[in-house]
N, C-alpha and C. Protein backbone atom coordinates (compact mmCIF):
# COMPACT_ATOMS: atom_id res chain seq x y z
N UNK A 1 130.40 102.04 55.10
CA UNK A 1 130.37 100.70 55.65
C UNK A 1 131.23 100.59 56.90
N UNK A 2 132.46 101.17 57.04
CA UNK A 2 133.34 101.34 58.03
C UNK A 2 132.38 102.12 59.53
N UNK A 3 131.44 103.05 59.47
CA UNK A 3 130.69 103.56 59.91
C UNK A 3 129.83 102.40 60.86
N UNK A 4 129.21 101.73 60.00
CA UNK A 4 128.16 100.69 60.76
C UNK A 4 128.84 99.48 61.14
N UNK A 5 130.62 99.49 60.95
CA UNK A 5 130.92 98.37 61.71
C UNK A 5 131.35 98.95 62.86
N UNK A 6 131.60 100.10 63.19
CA UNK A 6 132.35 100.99 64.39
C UNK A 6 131.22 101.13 65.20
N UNK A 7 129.90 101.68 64.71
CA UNK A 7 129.02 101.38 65.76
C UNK A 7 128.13 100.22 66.36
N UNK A 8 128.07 99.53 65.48
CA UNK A 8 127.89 97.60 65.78
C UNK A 8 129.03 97.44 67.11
N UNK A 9 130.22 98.04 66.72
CA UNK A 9 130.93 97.26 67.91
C UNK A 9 130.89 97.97 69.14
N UNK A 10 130.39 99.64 69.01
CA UNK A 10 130.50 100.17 70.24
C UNK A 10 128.94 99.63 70.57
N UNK A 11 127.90 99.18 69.97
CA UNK A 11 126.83 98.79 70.30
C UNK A 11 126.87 97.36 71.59
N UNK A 12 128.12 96.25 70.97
CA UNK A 12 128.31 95.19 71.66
C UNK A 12 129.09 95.40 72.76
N UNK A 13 129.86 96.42 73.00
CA UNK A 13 130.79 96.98 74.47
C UNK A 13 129.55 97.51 74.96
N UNK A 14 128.28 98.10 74.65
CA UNK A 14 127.54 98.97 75.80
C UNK A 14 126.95 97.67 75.81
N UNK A 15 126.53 96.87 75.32
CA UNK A 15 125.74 95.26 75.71
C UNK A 15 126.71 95.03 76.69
N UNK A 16 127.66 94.72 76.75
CA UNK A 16 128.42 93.74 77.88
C UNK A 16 128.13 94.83 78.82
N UNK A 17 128.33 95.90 78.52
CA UNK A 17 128.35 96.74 80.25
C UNK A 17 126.86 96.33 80.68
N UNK A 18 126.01 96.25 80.14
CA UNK A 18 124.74 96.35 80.87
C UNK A 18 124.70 95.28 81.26
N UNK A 19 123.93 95.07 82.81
CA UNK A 19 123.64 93.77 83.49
C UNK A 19 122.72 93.24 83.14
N UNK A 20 122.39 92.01 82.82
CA UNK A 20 120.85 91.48 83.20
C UNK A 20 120.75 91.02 84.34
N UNK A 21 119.36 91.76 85.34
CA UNK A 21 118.81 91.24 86.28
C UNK A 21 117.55 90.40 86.39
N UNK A 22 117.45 89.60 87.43
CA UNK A 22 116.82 88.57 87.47
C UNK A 22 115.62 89.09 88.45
N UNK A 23 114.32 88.64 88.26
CA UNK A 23 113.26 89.23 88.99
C UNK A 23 112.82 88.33 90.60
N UNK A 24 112.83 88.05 91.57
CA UNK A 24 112.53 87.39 92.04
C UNK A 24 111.52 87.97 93.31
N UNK A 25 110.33 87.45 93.21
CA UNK A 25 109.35 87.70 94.79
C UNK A 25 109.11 89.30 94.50
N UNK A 26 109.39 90.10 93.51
CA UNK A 26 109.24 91.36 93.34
C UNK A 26 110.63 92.28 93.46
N UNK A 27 111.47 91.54 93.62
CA UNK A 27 113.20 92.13 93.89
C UNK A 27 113.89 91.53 92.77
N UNK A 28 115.00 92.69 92.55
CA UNK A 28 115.42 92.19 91.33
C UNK A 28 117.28 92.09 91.95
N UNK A 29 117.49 91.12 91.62
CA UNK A 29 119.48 90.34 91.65
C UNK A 29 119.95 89.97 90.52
N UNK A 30 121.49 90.15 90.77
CA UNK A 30 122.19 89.60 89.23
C UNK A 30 121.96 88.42 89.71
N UNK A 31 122.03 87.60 88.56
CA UNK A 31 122.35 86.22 88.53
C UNK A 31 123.48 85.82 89.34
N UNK A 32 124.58 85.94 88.93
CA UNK A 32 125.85 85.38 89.59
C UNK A 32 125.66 85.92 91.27
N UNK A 33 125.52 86.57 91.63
CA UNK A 33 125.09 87.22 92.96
C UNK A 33 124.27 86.08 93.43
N UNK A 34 122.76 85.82 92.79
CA UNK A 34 121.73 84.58 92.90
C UNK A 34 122.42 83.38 93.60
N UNK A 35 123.12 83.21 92.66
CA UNK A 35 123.97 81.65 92.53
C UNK A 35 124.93 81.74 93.71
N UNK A 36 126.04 82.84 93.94
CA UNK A 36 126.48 82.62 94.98
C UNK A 36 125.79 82.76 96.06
N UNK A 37 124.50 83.67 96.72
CA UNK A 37 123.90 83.38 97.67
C UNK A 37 123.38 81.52 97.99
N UNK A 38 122.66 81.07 97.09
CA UNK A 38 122.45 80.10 97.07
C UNK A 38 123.32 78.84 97.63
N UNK A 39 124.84 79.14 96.84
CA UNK A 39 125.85 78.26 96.95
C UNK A 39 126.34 78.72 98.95
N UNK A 40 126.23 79.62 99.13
CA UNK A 40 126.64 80.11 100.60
C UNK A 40 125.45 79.36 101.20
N UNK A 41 124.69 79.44 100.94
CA UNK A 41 123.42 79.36 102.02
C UNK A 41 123.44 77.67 102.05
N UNK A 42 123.79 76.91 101.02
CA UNK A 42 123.35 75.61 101.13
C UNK A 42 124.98 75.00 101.84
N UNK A 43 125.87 76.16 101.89
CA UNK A 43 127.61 75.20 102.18
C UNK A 43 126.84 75.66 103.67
N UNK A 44 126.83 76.35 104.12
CA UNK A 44 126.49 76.67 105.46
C UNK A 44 125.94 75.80 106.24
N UNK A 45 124.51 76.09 105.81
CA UNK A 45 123.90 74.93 106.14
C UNK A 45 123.73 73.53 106.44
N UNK A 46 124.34 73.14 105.16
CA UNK A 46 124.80 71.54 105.36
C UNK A 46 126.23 71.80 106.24
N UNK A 47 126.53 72.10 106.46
CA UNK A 47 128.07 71.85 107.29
C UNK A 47 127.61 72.17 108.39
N UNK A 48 127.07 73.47 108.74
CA UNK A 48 126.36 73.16 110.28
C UNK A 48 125.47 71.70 110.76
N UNK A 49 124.83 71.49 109.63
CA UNK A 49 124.55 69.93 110.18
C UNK A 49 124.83 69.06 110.30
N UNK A 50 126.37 68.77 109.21
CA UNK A 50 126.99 67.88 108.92
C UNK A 50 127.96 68.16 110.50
N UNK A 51 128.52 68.93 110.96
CA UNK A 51 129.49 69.56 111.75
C UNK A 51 128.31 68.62 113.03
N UNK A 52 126.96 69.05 113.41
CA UNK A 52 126.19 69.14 114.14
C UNK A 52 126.58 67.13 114.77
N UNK A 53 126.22 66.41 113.19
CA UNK A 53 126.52 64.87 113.10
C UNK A 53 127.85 64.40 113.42
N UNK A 54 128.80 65.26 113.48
CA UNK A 54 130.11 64.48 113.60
C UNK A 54 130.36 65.03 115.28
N UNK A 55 129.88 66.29 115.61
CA UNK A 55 130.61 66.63 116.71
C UNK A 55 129.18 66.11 118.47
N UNK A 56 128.31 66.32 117.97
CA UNK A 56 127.52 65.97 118.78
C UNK A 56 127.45 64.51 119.22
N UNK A 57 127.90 63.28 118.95
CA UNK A 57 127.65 62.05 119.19
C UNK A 57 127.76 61.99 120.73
N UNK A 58 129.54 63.05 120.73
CA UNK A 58 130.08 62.35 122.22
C UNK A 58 129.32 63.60 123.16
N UNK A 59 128.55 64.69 122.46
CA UNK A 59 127.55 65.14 123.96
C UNK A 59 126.50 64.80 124.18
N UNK A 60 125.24 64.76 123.52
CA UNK A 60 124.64 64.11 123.79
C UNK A 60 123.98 63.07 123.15
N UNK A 61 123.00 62.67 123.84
CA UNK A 61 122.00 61.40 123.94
C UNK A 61 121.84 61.24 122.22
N UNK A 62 122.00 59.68 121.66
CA UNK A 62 122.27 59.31 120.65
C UNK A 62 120.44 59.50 119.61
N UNK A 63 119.36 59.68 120.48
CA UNK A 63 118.37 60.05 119.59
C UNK A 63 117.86 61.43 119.57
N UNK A 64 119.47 62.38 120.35
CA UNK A 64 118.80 63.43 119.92
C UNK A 64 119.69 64.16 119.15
N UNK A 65 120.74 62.90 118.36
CA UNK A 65 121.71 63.91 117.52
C UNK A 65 121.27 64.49 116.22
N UNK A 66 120.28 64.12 115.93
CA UNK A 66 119.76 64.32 114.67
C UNK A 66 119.18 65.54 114.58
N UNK A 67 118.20 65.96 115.92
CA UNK A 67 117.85 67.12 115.95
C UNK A 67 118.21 68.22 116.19
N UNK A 68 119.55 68.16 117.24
CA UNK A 68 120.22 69.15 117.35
C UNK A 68 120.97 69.70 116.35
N UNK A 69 121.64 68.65 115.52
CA UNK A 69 122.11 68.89 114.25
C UNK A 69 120.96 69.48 113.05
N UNK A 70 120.20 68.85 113.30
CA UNK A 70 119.08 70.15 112.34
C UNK A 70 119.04 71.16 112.72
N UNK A 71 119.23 71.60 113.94
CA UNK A 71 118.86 73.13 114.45
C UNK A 71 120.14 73.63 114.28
N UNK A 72 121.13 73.00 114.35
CA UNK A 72 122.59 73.52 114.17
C UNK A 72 122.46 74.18 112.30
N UNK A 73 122.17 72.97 111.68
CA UNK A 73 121.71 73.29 110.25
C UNK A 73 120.49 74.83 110.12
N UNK A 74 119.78 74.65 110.95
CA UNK A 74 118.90 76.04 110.45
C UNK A 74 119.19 77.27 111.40
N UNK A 75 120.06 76.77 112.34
CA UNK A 75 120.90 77.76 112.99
C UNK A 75 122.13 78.75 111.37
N UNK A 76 122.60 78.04 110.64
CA UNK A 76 123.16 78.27 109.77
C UNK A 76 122.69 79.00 108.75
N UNK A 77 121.59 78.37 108.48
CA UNK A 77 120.17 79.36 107.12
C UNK A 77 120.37 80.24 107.79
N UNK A 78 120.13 80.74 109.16
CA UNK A 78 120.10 82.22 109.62
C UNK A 78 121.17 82.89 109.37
N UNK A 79 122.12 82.22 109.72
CA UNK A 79 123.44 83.10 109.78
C UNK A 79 123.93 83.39 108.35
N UNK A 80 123.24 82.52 107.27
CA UNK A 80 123.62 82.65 105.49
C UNK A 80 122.94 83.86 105.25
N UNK A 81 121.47 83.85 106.30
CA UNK A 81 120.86 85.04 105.65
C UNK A 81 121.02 86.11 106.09
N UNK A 82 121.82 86.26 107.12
CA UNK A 82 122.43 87.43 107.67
C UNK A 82 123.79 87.93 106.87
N UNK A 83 124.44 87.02 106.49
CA UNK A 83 125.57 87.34 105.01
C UNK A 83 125.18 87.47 104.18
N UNK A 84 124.29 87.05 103.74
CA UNK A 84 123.58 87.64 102.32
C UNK A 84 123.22 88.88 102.30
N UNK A 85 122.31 89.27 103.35
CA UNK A 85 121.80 90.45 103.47
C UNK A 85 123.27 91.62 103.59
N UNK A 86 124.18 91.51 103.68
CA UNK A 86 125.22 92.18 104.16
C UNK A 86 126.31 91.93 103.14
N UNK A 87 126.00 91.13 102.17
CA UNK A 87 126.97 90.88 100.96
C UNK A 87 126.38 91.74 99.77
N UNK A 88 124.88 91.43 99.79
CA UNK A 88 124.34 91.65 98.40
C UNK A 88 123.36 92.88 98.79
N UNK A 89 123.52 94.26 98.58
CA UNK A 89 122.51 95.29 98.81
C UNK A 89 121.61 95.41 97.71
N UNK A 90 120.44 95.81 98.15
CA UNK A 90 119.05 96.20 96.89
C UNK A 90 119.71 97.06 95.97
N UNK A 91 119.51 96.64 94.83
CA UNK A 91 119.80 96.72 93.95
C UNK A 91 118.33 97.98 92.74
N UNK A 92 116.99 98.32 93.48
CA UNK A 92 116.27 98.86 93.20
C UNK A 92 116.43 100.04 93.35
N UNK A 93 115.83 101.25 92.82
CA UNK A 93 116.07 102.65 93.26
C UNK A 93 114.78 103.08 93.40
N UNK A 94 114.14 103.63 94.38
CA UNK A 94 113.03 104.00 94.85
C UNK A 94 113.15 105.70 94.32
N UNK A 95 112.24 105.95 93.75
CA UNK A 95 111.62 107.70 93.14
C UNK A 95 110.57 108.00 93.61
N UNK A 96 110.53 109.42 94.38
CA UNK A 96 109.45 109.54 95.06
C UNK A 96 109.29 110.91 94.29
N UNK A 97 107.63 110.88 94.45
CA UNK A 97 107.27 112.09 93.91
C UNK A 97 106.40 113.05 93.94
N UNK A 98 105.76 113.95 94.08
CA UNK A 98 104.81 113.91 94.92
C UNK A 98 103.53 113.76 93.63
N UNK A 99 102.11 113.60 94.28
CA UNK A 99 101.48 113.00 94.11
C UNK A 99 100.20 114.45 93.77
N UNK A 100 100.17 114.18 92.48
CA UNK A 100 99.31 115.19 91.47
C UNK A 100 98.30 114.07 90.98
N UNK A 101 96.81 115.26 90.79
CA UNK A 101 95.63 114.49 90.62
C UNK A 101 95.99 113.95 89.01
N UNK A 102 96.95 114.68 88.28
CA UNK A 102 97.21 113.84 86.87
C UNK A 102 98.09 112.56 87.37
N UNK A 103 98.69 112.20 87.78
CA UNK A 103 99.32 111.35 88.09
C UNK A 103 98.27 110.06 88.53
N UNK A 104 97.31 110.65 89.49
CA UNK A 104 96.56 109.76 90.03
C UNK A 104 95.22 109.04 88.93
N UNK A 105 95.05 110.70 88.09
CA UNK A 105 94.40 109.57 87.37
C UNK A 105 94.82 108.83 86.15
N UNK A 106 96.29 109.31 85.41
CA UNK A 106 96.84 108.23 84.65
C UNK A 106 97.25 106.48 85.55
N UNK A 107 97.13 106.55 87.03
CA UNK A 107 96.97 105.28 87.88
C UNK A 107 95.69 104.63 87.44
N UNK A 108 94.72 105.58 87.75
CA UNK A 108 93.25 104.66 87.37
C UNK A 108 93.13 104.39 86.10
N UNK A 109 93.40 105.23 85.12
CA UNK A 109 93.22 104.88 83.95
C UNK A 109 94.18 103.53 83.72
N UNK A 110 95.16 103.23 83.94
CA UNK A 110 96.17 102.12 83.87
C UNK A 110 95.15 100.97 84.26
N UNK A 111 94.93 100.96 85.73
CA UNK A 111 94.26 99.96 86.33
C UNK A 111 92.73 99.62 86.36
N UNK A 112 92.48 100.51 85.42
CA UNK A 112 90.73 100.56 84.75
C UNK A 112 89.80 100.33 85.83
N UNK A 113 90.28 101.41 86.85
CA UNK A 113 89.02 101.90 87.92
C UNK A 113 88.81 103.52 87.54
N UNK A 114 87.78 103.55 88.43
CA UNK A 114 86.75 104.55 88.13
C UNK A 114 87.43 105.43 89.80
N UNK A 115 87.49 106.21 89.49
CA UNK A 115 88.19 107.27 91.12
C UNK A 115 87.17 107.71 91.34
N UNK A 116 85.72 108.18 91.43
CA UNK A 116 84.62 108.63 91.91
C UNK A 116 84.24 106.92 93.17
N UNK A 117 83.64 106.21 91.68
CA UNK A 117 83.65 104.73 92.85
C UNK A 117 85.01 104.55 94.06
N UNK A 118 86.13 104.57 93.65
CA UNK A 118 87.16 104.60 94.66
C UNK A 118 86.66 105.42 96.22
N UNK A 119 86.45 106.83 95.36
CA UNK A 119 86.60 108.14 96.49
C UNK A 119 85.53 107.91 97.03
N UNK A 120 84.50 107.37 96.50
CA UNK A 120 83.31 106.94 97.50
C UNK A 120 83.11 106.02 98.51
N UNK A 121 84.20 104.80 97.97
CA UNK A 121 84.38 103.43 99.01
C UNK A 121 85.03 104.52 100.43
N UNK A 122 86.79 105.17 99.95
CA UNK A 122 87.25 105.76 100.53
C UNK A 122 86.05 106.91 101.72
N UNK A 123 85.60 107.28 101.11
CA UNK A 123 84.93 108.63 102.25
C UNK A 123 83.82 107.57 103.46
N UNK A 124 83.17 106.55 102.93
CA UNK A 124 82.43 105.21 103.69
C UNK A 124 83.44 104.62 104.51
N UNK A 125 84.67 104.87 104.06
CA UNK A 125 85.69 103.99 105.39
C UNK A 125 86.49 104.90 106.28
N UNK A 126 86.24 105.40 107.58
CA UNK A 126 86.69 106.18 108.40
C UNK A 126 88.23 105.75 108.17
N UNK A 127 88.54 104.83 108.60
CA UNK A 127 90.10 104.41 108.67
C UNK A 127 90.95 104.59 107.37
N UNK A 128 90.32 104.41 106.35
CA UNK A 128 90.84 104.70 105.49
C UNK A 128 91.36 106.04 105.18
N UNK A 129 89.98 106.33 105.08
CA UNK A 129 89.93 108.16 105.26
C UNK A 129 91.24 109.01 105.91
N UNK A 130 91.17 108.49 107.13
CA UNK A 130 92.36 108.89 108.43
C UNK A 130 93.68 108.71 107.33
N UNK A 131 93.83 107.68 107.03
CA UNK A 131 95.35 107.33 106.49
C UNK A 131 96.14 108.19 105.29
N UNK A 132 94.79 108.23 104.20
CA UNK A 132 94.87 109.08 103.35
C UNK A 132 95.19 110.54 103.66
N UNK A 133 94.31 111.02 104.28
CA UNK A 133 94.65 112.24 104.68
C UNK A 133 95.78 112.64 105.58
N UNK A 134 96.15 111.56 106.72
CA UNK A 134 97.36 111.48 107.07
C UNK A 134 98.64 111.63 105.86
N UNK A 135 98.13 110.99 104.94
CA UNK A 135 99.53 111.25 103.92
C UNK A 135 99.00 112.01 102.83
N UNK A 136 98.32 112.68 102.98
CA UNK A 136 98.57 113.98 101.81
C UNK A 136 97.74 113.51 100.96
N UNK A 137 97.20 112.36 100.73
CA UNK A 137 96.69 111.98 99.73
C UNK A 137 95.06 112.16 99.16
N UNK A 138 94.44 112.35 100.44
CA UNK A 138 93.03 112.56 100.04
C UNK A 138 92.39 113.81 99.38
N UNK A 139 93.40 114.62 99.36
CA UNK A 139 93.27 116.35 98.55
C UNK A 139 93.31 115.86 96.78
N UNK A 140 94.41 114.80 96.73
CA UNK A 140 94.35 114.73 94.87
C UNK A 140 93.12 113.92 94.85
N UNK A 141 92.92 112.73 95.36
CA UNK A 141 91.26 112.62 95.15
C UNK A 141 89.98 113.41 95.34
N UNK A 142 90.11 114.54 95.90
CA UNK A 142 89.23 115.50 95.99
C UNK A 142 89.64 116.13 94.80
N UNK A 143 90.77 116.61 94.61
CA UNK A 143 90.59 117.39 93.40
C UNK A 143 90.11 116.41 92.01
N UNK A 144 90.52 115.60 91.86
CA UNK A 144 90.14 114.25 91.05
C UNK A 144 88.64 114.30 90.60
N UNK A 145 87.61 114.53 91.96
CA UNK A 145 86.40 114.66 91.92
C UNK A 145 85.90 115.89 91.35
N UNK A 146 86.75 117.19 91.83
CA UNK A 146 86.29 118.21 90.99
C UNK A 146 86.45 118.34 90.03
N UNK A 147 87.57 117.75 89.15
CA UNK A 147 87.94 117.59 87.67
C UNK A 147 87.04 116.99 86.65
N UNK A 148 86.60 116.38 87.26
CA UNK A 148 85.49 115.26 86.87
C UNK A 148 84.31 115.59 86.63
N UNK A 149 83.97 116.67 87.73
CA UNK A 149 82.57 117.56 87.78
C UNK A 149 82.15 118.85 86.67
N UNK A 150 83.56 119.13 86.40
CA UNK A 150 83.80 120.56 85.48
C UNK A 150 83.37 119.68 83.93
């Protein structure tokens, strides 16, 4: 019994170490990271406009303080998103690998296409064609096709 309370608890120390990340637009952020971007981006912002409203009266013309102060304000979104980008790095890890006709067809099989129909659209589209073969890729669909044939 001493056993399964020792690893219950080393179970709840490897829980706290692990992060949960949050998915967003296809990118993934911690939360608290989230929140402070957010909280930066909106103090910024409003204070460049708010700044824009208090300091602009005495330069110019009184119906165009509003707008300059908006641009002062989205002058600011830029500059939040230039700290953000420089506070918070991707957090994803990209694996590259190279690219085997098993690989390609556990893809089709996933996405329940047919790689003959594919390789056929593919060989009908010159441009396509070009690109593929530019990257290495049109040899595993050829072999794909001979696999298929055997």
């Amino acid at each position: 019994m001493a056993n399964n309370h020792k690893s219950s608890a080393t179970d709840l120390n490897e829980n706290k170490k692990t992060k949960t990340y949050l998915e967003i637009l296809g990118d993934t952020i911690l939360p608290n990271q989230l929140l402070f971007a957010v909280l930066l981006s909106i103090g910024i912002s409003l204070g460049g406009y708010n700044i824009g409203l208090w300091l602009l009266p005495s330069i110019a013309s009184e119906s165009m303080v509003a707008s300059y102060s908006l641009l002062i304000g989205i002058l600011g979104s830029v500059i939040s998103l230039v700290l953000c980008s420089i506070l918070f790095k991707p957090k994803r890890i990209l694996v590259e690998e190279e690219t085997s006709s098993e690989s390609m067809r556990q893809v089709f099989e996933d996405l329940q296409l047919d790689p003959l129909e594919e390789l056929e659209l593919i060989e009908n589209d010159p441009i396509t064609k070009k690109e593929l073969e530019d990257f290495g890729v049109l040899n595993s669909f050829l072999a794909l096709r001979e696999e298929q044939k055997k």
